[in-house]
PDB file of N, CA and C in Angstrom:
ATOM      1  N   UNK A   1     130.188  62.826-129.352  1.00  0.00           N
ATOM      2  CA  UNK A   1     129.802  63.208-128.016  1.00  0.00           C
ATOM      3  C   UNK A   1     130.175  64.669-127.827  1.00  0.00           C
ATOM      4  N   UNK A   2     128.939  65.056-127.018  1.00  0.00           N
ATOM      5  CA  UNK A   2     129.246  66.731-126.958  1.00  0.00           C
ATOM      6  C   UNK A   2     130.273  66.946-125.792  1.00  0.00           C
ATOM      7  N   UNK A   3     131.826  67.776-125.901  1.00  0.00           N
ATOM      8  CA  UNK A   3     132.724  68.107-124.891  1.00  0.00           C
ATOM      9  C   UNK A   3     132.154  68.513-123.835  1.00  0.00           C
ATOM     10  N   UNK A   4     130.905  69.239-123.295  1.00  0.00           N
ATOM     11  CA  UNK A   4     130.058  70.034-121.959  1.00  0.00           C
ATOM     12  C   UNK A   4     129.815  68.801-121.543  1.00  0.00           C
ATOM     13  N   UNK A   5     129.321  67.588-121.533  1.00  0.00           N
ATOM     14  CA  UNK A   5     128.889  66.596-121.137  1.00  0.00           C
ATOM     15  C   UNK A   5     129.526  66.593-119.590  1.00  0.00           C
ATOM     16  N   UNK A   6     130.891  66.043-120.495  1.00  0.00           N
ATOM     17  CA  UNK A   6     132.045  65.850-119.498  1.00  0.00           C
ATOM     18  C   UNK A   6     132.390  66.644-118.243  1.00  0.00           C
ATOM     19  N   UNK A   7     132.532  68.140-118.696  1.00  0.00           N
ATOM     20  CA  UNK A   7     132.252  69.249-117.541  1.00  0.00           C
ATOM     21  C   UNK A   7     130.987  68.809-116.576  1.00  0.00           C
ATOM     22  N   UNK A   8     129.855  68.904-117.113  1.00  0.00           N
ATOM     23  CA  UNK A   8     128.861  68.564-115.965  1.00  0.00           C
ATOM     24  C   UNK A   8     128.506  67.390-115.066  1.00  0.00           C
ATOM     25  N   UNK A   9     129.637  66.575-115.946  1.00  0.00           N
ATOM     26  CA  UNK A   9     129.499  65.216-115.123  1.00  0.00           C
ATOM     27  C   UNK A   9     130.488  64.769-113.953  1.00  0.00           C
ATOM     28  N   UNK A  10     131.517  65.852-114.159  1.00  0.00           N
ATOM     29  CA  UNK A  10     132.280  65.829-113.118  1.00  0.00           C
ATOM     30  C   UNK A  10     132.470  66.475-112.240  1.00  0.00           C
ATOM     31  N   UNK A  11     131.607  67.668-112.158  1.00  0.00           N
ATOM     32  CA  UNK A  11     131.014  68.305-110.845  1.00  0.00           C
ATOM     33  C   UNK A  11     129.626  67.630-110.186  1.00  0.00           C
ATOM     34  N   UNK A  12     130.234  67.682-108.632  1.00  0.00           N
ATOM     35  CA  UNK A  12     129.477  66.541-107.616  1.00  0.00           C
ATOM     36  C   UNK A  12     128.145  67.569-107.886  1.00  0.00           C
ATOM     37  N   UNK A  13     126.916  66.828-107.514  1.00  0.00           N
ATOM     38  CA  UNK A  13     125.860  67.540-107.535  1.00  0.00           C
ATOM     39  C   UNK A  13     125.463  68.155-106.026  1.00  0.00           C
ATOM     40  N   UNK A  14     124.827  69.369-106.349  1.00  0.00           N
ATOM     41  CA  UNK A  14     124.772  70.292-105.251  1.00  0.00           C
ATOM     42  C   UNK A  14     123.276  70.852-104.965  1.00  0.00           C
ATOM     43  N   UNK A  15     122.777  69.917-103.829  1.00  0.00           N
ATOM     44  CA  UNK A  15     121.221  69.927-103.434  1.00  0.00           C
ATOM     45  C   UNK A  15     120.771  71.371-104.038  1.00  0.00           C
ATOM     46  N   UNK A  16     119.290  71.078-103.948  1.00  0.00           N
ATOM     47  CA  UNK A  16     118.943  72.863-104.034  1.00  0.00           C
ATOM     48  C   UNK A  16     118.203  73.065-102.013  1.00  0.00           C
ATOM     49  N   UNK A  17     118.271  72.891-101.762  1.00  0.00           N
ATOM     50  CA  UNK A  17     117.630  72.889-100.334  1.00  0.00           C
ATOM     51  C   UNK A  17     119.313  72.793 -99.379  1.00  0.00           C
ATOM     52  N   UNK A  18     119.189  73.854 -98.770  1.00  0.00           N
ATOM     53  CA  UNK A  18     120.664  73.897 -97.347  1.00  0.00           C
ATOM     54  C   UNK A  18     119.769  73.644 -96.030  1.00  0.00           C
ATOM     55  N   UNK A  19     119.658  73.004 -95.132  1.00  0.00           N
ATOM     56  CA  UNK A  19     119.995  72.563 -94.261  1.00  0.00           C
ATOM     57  C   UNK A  19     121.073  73.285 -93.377  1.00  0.00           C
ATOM     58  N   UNK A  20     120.318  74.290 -92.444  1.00  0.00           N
ATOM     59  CA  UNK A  20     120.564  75.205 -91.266  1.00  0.00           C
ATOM     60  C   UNK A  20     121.746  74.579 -90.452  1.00  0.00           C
ATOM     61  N   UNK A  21     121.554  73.763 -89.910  1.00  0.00           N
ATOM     62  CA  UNK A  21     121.875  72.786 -88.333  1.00  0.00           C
ATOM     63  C   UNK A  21     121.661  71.243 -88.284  1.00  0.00           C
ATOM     64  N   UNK A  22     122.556  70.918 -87.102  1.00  0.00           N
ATOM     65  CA  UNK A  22     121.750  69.425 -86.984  1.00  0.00           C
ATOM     66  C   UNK A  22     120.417  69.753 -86.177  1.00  0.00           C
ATOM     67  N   UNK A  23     120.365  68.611 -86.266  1.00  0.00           N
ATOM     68  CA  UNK A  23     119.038  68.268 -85.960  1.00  0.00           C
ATOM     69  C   UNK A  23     118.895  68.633 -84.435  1.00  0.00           C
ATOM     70  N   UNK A  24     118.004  68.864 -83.317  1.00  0.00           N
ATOM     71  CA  UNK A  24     117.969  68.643 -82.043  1.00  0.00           C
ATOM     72  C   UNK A  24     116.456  68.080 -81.609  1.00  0.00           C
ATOM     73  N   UNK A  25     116.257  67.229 -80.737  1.00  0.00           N
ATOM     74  CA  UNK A  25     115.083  66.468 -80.329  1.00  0.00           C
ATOM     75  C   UNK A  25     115.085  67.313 -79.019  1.00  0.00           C
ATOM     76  N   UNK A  26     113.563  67.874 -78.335  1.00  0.00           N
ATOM     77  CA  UNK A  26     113.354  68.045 -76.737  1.00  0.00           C
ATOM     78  C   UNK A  26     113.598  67.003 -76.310  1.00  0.00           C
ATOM     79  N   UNK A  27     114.435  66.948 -75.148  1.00  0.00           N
ATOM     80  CA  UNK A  27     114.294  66.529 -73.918  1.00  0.00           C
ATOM     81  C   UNK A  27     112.882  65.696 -73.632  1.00  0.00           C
ATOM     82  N   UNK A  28     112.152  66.462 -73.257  1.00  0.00           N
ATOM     83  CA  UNK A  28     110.586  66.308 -72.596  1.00  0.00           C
ATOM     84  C   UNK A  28     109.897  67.313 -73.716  1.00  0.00           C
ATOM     85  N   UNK A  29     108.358  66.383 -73.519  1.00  0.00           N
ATOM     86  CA  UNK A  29     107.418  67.183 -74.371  1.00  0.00           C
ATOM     87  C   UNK A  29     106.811  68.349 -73.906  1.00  0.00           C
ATOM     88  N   UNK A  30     106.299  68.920 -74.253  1.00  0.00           N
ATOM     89  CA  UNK A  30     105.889  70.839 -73.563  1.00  0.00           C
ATOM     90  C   UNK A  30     104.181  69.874 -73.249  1.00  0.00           C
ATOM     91  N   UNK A  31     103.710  71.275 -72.494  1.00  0.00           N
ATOM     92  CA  UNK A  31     102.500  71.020 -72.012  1.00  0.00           C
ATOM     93  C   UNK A  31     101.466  70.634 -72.999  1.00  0.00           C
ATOM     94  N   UNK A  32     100.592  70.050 -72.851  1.00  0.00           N
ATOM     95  CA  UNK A  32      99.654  69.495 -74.016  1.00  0.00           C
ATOM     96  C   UNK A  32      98.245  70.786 -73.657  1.00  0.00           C
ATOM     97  N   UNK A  33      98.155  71.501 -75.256  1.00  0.00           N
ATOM     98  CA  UNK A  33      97.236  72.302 -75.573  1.00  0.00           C
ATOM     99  C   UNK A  33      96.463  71.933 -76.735  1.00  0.00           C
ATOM    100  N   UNK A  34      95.169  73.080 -76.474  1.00  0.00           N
ATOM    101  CA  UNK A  34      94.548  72.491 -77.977  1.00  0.00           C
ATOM    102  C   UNK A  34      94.602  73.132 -79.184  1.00  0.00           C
ATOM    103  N   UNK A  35      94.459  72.545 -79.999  1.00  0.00           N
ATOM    104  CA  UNK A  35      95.100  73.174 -81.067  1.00  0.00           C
ATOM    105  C   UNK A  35      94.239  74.920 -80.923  1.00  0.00           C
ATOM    106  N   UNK A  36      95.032  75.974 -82.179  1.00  0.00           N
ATOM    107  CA  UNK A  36      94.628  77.278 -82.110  1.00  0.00           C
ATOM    108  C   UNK A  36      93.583  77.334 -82.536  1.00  0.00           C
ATOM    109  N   UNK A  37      93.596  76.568 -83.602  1.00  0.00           N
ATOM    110  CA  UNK A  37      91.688  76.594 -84.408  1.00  0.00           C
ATOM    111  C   UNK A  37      90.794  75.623 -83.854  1.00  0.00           C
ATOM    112  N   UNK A  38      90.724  75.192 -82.823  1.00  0.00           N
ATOM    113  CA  UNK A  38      90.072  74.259 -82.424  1.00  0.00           C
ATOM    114  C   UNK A  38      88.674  75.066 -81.701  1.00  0.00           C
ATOM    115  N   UNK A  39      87.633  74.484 -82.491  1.00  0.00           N
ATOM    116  CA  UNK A  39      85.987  75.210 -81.773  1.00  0.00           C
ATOM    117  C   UNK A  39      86.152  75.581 -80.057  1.00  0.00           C
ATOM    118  N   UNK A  40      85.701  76.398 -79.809  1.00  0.00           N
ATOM    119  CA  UNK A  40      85.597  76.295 -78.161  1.00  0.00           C
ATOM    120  C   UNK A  40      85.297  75.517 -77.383  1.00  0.00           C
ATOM    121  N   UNK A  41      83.856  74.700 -77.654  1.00  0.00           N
ATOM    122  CA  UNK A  41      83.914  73.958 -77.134  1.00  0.00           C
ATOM    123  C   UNK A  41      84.535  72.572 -76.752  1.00  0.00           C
ATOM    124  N   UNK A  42      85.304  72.572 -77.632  1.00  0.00           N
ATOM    125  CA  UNK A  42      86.667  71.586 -77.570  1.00  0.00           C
ATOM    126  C   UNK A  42      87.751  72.060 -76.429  1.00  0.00           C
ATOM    127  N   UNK A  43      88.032  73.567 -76.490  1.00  0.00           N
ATOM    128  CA  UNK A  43      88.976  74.063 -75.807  1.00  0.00           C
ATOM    129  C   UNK A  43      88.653  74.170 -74.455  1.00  0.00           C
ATOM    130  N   UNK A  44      87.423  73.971 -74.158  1.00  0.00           N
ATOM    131  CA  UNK A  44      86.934  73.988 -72.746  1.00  0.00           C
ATOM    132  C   UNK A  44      86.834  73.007 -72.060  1.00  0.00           C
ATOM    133  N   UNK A  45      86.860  71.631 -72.705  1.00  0.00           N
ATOM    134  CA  UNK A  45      86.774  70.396 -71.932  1.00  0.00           C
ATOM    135  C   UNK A  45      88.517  69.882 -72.478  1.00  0.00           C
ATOM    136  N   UNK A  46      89.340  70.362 -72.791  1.00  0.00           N
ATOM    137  CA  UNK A  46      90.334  69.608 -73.426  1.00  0.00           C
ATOM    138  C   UNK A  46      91.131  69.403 -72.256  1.00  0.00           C
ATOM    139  N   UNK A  47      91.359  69.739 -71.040  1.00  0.00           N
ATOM    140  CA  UNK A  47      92.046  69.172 -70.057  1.00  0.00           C
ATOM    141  C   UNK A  47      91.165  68.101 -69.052  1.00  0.00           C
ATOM    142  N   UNK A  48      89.882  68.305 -69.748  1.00  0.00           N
ATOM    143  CA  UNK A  48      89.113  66.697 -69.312  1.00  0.00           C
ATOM    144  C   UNK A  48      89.866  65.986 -70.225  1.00  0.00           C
ATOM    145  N   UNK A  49      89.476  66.194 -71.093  1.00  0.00           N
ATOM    146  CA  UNK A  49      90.113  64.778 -72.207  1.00  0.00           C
ATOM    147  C   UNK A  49      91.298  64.162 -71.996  1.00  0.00           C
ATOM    148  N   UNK A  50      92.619  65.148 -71.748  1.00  0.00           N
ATOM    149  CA  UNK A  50      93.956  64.763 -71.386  1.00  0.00           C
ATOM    150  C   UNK A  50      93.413  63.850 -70.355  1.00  0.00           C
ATOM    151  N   UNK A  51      93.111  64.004 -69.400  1.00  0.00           N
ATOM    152  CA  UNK A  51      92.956  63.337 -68.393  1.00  0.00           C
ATOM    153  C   UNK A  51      92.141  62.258 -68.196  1.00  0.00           C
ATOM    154  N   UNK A  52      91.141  62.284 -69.211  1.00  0.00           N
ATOM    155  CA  UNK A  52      90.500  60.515 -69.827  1.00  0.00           C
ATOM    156  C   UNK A  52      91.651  59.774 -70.228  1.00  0.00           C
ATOM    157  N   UNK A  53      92.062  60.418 -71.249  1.00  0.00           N
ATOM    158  CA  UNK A  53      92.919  60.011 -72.104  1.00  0.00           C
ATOM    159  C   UNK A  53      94.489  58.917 -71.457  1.00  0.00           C
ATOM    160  N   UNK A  54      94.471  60.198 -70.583  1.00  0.00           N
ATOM    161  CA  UNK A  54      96.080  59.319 -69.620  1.00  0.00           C
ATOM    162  C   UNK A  54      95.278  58.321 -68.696  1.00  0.00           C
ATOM    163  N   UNK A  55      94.664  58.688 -68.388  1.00  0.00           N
ATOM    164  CA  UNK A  55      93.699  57.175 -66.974  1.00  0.00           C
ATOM    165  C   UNK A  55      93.709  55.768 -68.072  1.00  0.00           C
ATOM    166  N   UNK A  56      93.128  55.959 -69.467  1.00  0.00           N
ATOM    167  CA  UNK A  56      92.409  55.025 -70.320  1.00  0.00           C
ATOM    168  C   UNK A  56      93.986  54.220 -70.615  1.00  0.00           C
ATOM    169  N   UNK A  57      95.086  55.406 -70.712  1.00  0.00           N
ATOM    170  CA  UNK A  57      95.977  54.641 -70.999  1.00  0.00           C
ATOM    171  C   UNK A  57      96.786  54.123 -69.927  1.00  0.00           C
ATOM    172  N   UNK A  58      96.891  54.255 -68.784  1.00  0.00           N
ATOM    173  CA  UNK A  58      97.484  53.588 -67.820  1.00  0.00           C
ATOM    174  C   UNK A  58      96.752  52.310 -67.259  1.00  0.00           C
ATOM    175  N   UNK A  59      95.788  52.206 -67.720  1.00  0.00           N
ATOM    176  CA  UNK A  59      94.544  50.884 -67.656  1.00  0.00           C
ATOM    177  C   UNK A  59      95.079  50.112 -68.763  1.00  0.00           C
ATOM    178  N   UNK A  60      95.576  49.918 -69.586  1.00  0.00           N
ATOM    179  CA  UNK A  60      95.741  49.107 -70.879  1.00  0.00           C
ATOM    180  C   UNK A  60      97.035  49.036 -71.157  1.00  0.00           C
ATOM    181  N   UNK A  61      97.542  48.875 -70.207  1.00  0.00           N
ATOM    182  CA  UNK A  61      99.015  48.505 -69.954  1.00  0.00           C
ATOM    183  C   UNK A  61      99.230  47.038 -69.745  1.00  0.00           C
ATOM    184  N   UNK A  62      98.669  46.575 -69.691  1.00  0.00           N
ATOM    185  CA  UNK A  62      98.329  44.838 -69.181  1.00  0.00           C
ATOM    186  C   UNK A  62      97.895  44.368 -70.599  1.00  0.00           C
ATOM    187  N   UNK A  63      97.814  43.233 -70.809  1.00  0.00           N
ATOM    188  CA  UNK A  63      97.270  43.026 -72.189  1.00  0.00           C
ATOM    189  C   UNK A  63      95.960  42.698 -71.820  1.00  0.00           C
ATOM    190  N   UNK A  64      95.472  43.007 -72.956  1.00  0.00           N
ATOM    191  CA  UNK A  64      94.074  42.964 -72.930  1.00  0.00           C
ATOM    192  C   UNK A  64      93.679  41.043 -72.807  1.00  0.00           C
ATOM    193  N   UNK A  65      94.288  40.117 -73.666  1.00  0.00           N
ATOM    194  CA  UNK A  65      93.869  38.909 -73.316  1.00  0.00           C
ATOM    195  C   UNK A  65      95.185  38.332 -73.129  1.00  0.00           C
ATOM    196  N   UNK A  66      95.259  37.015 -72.699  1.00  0.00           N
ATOM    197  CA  UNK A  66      95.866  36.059 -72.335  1.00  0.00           C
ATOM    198  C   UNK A  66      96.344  35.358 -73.027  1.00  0.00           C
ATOM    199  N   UNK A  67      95.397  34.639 -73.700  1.00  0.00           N
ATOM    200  CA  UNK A  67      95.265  33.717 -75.461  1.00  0.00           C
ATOM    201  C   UNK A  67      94.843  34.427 -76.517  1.00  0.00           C
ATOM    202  N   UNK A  68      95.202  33.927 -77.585  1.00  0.00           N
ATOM    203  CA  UNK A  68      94.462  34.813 -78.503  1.00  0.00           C
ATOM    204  C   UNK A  68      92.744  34.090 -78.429  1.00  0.00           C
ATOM    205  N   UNK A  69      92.774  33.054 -78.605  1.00  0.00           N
ATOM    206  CA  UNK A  69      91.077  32.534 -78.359  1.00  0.00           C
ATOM    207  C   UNK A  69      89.952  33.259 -77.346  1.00  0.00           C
ATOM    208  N   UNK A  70      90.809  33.782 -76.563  1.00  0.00           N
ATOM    209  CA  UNK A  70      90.393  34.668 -75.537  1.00  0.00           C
ATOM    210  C   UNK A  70      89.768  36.012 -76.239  1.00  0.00           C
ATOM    211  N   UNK A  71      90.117  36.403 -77.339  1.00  0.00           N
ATOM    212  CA  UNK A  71      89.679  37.237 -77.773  1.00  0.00           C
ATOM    213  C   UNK A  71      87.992  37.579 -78.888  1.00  0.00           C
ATOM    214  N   UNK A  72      87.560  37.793 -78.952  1.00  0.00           N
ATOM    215  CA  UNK A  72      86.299  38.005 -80.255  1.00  0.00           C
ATOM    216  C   UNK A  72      86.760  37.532 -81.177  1.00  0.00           C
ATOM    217  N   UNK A  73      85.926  36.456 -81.968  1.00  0.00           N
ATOM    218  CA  UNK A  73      85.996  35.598 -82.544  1.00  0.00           C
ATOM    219  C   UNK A  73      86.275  36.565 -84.153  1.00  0.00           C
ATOM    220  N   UNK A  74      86.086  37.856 -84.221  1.00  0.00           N
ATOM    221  CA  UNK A  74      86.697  38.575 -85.395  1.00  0.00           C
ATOM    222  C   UNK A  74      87.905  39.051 -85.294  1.00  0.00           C
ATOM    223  N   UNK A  75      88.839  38.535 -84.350  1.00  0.00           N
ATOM    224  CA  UNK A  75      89.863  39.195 -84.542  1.00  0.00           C
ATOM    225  C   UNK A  75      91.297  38.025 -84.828  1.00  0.00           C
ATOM    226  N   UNK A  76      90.260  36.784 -84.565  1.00  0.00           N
ATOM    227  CA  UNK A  76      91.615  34.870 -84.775  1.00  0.00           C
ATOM    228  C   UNK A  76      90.559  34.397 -85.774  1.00  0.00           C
ATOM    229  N   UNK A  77      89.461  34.719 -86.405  1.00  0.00           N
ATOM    230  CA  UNK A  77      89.134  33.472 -87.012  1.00  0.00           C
ATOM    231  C   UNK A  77      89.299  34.585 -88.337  1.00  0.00           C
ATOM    232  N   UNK A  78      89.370  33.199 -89.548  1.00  0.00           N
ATOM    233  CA  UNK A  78      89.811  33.868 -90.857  1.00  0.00           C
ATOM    234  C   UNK A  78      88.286  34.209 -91.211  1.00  0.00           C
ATOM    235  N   UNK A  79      88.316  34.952 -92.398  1.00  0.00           N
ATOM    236  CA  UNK A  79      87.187  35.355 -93.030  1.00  0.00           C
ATOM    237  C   UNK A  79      86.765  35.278 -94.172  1.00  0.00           C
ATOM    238  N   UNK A  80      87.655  33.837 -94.541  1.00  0.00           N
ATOM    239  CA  UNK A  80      87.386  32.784 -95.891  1.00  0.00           C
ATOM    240  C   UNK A  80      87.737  31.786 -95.228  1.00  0.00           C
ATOM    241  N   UNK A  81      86.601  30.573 -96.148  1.00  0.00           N
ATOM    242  CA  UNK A  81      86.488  29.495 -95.923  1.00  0.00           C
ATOM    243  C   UNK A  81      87.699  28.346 -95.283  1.00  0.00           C
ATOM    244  N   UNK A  82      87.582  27.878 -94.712  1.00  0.00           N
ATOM    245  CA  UNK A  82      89.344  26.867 -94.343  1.00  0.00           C
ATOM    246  C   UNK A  82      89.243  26.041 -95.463  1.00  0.00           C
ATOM    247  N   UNK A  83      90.679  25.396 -95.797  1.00  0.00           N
ATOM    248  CA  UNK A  83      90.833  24.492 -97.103  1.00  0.00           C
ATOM    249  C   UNK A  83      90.667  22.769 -96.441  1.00  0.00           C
ATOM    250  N   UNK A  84      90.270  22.427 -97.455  1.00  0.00           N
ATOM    251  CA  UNK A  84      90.365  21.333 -97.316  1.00  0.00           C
ATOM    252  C   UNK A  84      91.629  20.274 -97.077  1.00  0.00           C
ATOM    253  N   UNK A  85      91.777  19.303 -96.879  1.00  0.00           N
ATOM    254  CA  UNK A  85      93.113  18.166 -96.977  1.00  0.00           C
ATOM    255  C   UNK A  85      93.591  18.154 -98.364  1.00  0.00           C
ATOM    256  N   UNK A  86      92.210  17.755 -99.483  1.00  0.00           N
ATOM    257  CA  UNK A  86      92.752  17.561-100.260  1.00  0.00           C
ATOM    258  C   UNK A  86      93.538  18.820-100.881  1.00  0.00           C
ATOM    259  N   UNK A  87      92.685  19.845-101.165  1.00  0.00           N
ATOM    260  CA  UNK A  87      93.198  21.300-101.128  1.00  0.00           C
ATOM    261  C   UNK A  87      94.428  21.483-101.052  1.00  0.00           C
ATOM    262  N   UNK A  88      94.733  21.218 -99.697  1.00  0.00           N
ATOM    263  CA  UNK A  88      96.253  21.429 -99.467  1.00  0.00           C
ATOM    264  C   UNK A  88      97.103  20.188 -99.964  1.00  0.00           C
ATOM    265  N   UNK A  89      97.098  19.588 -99.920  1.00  0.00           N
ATOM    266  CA  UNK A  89      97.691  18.330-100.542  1.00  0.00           C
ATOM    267  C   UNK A  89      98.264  18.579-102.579  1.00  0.00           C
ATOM    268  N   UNK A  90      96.969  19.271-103.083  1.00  0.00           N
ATOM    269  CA  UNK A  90      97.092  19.981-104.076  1.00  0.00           C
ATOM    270  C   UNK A  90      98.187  21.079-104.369  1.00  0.00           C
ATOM    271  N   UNK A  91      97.912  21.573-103.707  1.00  0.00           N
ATOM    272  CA  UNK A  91      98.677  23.201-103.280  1.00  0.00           C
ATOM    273  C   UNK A  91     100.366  22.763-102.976  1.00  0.00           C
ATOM    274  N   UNK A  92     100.330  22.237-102.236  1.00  0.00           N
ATOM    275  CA  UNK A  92     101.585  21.244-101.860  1.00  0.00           C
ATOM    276  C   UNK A  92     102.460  20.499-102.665  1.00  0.00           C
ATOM    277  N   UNK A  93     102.101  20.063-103.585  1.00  0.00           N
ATOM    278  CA  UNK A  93     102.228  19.334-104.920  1.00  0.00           C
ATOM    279  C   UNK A  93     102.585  19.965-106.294  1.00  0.00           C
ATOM    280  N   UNK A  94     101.764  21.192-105.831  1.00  0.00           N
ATOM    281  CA  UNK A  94     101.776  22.352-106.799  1.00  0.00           C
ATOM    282  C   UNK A  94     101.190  21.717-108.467  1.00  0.00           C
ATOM    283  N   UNK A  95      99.884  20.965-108.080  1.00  0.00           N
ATOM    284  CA  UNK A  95      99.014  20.651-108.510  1.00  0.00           C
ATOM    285  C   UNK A  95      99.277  19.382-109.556  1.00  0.00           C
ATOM    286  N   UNK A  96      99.946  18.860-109.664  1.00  0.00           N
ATOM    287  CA  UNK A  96     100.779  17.130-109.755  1.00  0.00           C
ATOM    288  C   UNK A  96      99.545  16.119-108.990  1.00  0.00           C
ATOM    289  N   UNK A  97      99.180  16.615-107.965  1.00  0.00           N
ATOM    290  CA  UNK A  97      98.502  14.959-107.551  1.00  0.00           C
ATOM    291  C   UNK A  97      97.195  15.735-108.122  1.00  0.00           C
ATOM    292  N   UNK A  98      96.771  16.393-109.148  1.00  0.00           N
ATOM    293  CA  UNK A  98      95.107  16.438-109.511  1.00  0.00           C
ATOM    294  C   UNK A  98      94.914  15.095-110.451  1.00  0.00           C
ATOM    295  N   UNK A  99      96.080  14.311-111.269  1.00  0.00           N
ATOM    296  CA  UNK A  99      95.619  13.689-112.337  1.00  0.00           C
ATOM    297  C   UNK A  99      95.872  12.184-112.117  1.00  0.00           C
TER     298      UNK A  99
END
């Protein structure tokens, strides 16, 4: 065994990236703008949009259904076939009652 081994293995390892500070989170979020590269015509309706945007979401605060059955039949029913009794009975068995 090479003697350097030992040297390098017993110095703790030392990131390559330092880390300034902790961390700090705002308070509150700053005003909502649109981005700098954003086409103009984006930038001209974008305080319509905020304001779709917050209405659409203070409407959908409630749940949307009650039951899940209540909902479109693509969002509770599966989208493969249901198994059979025996099927499961199989499956269950872990395939012992086929013979």
């Amino acid at each position: 065994m090479y003697p350097s081994l030992g040297l390098y293995s017993a110095r703790a390892h030392k990131p390559l990236i330092n880390f300034i500070g902790k961390r700090t989170w705002p308070s509150s979020t700053g005003p909502s703008h649109p981005h700098p590269a954003a086409p103009p015509e984006y930038r001209k309706t974008f305080s319509w949009i905020v304001q779709q945007a917050s209405i659409k979401s203070s409407v959908s605060e409630q749940p949307a259904f009650q039951n899940f059955w209540d909902a479109p039949a693509r969002f509770w029913k599966p989208k493969y076939r249901e198994l059979e009794e025996f099927e499961i009975e199989v499956i269950q068995s872990g395939g012992a009652s086929l013979h």
